[in-house]
PDB file of N, CA and C in Angstrom:
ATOM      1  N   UNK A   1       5.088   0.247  13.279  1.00  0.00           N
ATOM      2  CA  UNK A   1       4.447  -0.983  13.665  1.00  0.00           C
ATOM      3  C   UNK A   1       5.139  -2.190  13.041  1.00  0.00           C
ATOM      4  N   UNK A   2       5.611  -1.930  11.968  1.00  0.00           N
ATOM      5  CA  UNK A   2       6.022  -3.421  11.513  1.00  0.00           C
ATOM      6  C   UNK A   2       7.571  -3.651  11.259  1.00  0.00           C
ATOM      7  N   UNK A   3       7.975  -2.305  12.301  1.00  0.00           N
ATOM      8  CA  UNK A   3       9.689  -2.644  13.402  1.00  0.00           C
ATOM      9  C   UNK A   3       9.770  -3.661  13.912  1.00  0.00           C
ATOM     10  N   UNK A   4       8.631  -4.336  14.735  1.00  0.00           N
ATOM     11  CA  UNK A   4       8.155  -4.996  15.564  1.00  0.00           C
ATOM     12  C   UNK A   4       7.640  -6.230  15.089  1.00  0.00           C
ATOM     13  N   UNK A   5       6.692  -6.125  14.856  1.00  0.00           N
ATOM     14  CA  UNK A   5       5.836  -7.531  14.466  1.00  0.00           C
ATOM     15  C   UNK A   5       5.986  -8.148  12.262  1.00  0.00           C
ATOM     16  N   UNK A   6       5.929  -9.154  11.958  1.00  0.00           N
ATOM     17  CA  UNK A   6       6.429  -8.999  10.750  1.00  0.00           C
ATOM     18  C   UNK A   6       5.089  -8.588   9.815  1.00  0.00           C
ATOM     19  N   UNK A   7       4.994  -7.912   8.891  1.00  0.00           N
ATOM     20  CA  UNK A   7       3.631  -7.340   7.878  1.00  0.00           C
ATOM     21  C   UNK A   7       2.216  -8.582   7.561  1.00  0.00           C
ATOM     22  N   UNK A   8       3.324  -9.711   7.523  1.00  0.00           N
ATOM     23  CA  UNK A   8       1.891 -10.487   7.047  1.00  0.00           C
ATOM     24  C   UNK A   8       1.343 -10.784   7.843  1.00  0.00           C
ATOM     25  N   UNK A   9       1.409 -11.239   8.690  1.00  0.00           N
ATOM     26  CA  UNK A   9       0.786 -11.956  10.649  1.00  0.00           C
ATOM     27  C   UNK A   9       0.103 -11.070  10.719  1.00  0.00           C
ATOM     28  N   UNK A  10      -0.013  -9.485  10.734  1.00  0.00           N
ATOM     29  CA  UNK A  10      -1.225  -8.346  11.401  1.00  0.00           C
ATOM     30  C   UNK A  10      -2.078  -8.697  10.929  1.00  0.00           C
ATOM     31  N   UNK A  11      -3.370  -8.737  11.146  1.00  0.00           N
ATOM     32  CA  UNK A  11      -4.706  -8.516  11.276  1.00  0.00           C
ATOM     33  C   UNK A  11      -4.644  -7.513   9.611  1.00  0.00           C
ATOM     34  N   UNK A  12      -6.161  -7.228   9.006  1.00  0.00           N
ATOM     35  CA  UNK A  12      -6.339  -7.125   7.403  1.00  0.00           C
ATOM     36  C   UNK A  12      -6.115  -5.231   7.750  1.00  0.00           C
ATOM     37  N   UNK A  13      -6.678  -4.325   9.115  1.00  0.00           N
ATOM     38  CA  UNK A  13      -7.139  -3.615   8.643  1.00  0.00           C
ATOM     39  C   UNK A  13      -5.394  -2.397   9.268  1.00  0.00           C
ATOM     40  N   UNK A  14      -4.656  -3.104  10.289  1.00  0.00           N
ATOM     41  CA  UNK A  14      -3.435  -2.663  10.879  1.00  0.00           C
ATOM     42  C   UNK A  14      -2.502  -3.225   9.390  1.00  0.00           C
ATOM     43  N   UNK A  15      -2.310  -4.065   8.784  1.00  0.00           N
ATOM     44  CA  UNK A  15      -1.996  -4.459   7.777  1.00  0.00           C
ATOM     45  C   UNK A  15      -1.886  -3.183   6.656  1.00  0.00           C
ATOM     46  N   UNK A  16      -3.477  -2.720   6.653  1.00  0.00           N
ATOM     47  CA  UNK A  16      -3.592  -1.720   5.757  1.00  0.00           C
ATOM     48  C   UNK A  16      -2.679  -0.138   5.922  1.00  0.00           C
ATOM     49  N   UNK A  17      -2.678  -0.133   7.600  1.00  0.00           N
ATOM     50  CA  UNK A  17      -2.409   1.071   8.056  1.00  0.00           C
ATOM     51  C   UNK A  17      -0.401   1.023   7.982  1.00  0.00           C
ATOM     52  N   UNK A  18      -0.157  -0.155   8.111  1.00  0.00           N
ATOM     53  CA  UNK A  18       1.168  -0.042   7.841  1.00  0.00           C
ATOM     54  C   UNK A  18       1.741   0.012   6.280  1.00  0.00           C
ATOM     55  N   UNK A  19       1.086  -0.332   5.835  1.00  0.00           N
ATOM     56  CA  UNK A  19       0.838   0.163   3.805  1.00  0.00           C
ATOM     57  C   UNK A  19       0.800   1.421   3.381  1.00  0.00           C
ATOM     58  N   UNK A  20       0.010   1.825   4.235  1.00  0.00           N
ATOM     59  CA  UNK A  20      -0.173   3.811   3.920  1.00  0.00           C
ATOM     60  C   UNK A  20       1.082   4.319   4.564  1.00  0.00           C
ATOM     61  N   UNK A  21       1.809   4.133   5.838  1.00  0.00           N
ATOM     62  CA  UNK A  21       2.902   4.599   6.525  1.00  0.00           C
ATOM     63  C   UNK A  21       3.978   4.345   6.002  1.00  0.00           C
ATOM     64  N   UNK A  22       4.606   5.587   5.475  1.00  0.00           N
ATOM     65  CA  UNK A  22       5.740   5.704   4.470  1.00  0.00           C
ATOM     66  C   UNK A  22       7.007   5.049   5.500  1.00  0.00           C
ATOM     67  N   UNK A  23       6.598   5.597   6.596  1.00  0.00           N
ATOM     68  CA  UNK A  23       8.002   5.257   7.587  1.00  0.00           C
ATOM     69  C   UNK A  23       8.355   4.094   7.379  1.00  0.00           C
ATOM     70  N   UNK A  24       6.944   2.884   6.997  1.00  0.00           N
ATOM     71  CA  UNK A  24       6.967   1.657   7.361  1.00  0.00           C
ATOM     72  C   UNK A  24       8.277   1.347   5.928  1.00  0.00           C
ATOM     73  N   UNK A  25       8.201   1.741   5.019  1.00  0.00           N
ATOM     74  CA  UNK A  25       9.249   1.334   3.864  1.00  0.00           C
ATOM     75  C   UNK A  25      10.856   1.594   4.397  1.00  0.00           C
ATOM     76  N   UNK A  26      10.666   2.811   5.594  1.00  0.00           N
ATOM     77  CA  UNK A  26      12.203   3.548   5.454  1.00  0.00           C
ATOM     78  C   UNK A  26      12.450   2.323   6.526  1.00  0.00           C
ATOM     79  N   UNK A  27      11.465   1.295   8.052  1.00  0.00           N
ATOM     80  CA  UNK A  27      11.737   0.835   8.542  1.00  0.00           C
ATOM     81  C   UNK A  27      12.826  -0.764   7.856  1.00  0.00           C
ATOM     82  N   UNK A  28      11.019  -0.829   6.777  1.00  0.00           N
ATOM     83  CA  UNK A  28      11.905  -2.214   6.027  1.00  0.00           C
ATOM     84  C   UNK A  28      12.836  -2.001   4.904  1.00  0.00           C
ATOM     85  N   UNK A  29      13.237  -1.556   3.977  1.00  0.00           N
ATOM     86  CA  UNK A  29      15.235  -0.945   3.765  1.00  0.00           C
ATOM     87  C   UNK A  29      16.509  -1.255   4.958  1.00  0.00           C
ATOM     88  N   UNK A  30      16.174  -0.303   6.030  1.00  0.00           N
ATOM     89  CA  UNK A  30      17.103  -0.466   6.907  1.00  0.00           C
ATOM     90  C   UNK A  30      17.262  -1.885   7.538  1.00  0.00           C
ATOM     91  N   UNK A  31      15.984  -2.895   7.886  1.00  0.00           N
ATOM     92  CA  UNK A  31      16.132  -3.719   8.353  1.00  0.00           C
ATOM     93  C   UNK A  31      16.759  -4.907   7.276  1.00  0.00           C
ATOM     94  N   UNK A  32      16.535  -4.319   6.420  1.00  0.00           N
ATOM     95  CA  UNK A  32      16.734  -5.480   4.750  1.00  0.00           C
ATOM     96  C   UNK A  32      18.241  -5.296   4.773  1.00  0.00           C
ATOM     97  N   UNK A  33      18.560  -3.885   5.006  1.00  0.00           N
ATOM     98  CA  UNK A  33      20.146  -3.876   4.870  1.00  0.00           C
ATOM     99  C   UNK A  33      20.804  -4.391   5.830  1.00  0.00           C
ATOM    100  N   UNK A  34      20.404  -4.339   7.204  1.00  0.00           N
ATOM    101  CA  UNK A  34      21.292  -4.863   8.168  1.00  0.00           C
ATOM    102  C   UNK A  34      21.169  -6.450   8.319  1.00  0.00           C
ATOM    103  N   UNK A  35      19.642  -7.297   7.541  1.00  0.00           N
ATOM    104  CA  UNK A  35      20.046  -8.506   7.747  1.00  0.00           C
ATOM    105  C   UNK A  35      18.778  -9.367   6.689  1.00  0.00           C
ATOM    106  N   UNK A  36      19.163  -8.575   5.378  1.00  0.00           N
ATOM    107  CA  UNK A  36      18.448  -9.408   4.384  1.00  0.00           C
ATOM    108  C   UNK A  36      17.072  -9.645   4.346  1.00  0.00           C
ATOM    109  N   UNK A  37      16.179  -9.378   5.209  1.00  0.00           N
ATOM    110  CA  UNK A  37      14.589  -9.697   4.979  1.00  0.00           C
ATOM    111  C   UNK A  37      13.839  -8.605   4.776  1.00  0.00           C
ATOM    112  N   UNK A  38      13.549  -8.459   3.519  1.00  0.00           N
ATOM    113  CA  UNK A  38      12.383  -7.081   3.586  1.00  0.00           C
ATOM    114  C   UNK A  38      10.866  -7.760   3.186  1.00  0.00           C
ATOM    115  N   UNK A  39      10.406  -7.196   4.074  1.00  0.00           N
ATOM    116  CA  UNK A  39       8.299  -7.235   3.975  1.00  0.00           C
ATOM    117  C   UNK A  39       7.819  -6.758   2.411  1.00  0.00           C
ATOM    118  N   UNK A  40       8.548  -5.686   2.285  1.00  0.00           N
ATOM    119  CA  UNK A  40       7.839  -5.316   0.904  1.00  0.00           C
ATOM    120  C   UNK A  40       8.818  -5.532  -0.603  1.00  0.00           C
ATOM    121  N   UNK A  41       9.869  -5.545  -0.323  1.00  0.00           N
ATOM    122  CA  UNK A  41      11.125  -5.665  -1.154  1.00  0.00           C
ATOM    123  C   UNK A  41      11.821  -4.298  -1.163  1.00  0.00           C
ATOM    124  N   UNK A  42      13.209  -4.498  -1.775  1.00  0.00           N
ATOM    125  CA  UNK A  42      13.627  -3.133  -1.956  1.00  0.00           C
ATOM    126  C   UNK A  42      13.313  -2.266  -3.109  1.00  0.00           C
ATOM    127  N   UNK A  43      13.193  -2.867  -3.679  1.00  0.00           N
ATOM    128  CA  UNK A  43      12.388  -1.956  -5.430  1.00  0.00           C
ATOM    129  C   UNK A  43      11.129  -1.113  -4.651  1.00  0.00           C
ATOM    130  N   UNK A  44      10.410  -1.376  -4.065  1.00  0.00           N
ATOM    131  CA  UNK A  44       9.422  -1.125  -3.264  1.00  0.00           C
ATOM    132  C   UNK A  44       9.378   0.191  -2.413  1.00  0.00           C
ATOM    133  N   UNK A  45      10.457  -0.294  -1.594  1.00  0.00           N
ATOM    134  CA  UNK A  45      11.119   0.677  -0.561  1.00  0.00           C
ATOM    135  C   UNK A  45      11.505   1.828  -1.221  1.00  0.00           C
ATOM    136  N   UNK A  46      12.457   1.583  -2.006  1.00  0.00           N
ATOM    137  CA  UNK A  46      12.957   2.702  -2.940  1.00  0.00           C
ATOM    138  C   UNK A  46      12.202   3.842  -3.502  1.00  0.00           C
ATOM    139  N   UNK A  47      10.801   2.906  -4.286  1.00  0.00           N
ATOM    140  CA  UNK A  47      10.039   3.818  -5.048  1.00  0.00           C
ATOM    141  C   UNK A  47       8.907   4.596  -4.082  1.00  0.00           C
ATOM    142  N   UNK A  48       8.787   4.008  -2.930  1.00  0.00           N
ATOM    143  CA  UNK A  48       7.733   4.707  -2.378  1.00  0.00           C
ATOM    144  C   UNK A  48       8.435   6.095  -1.791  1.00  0.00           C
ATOM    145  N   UNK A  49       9.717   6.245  -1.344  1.00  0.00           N
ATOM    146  CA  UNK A  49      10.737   7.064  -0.184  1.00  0.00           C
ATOM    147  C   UNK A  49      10.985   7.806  -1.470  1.00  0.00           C
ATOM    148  N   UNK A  50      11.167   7.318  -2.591  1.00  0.00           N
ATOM    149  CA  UNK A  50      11.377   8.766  -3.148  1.00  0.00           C
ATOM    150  C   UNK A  50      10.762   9.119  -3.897  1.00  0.00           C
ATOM    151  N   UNK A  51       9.100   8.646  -4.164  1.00  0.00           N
ATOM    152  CA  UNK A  51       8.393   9.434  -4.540  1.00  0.00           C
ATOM    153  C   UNK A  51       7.752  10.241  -3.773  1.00  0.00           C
ATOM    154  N   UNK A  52       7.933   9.959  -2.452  1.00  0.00           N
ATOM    155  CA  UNK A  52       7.081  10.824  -1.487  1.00  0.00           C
ATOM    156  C   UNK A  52       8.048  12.053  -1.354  1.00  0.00           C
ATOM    157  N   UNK A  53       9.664  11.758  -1.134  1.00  0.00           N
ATOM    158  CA  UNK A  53      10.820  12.686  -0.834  1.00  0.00           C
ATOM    159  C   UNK A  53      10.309  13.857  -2.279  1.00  0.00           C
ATOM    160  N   UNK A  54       9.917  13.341  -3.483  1.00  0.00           N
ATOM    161  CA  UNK A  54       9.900  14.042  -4.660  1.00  0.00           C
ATOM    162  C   UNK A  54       8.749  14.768  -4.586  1.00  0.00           C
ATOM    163  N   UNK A  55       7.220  14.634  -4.160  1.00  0.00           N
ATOM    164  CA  UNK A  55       6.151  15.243  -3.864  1.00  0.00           C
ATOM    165  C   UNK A  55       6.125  16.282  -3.052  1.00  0.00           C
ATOM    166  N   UNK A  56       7.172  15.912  -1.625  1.00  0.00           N
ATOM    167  CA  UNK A  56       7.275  16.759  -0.952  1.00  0.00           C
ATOM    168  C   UNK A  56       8.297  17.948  -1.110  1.00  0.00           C
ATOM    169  N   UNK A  57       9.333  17.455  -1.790  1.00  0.00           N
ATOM    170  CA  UNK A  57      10.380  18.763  -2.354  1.00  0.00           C
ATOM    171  C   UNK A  57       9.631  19.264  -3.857  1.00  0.00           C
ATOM    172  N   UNK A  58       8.408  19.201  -4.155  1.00  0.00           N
ATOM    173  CA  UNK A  58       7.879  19.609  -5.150  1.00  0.00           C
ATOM    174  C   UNK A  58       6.656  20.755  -4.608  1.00  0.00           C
ATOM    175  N   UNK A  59       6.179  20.234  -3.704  1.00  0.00           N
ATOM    176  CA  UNK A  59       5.397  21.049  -2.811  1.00  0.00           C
ATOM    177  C   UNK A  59       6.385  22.363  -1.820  1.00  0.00           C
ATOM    178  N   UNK A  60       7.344  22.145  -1.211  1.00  0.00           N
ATOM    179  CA  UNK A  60       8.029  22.647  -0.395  1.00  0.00           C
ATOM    180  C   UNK A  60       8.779  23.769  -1.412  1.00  0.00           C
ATOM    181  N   UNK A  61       8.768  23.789  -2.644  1.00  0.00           N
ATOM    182  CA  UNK A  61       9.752  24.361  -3.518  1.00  0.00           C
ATOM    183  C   UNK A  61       8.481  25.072  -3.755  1.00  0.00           C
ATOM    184  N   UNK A  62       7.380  25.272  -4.149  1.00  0.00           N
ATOM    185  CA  UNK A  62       6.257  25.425  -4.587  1.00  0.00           C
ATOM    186  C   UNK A  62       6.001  26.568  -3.564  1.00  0.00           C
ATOM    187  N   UNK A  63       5.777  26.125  -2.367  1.00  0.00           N
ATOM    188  CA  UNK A  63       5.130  27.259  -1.134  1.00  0.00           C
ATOM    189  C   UNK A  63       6.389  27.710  -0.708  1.00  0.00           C
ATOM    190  N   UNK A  64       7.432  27.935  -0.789  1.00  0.00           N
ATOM    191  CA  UNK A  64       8.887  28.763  -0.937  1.00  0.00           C
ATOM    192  C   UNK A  64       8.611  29.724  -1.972  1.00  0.00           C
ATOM    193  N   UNK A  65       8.208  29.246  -3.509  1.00  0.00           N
ATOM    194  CA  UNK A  65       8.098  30.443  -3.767  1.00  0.00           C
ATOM    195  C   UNK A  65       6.811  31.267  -3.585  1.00  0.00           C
ATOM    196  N   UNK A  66       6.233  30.942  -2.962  1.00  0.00           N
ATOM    197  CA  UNK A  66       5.093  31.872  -3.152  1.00  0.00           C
ATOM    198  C   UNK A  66       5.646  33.244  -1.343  1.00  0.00           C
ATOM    199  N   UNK A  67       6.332  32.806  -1.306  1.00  0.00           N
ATOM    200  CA  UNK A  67       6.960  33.580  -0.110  1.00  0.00           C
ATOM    201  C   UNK A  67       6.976  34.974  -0.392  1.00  0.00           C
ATOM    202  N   UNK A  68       6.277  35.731   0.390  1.00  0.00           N
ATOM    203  CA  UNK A  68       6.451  37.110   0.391  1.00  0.00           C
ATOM    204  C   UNK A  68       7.380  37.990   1.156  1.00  0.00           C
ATOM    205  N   UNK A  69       8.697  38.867   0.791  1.00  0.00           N
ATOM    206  CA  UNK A  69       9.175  39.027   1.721  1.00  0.00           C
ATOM    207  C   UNK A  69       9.073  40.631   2.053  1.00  0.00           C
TER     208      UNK A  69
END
């Protein structure tokens, strides 16, 4: 959603929903890199993409081992 339209202009509660959507960080990075404006900043971007990348290769490593073969 906020490929499209810029973060602060949405409405309070689409606002919220693009806050929870991790994609929305990987959207604003890429757009920050190709032409300088990020919605949330890049410190931002950074920490959310790889704490989620880190939760999920923590989980994924986790139910790997519990693999029975």
């Amino acid at each position: 959603m906020s490929a499209l339209f810029p973060v602060p202009d949405l409405p309070g509660a689409v606002r919220l929903a693009v806050r929870l959507n991790p994609l929305s960080y990987g959207v604003d990075g890429l757009r920050g890199a190709l032409n300088g404006s990020f919605a949330f900043g890049v410190a931002t971007d950074f920490a959310v993409l790889g704490g989620l990348g880190a939760i999920l290769l923590a989980v994924g490593a986790y139910l790997f081992s519990k693999i029975e073969v």
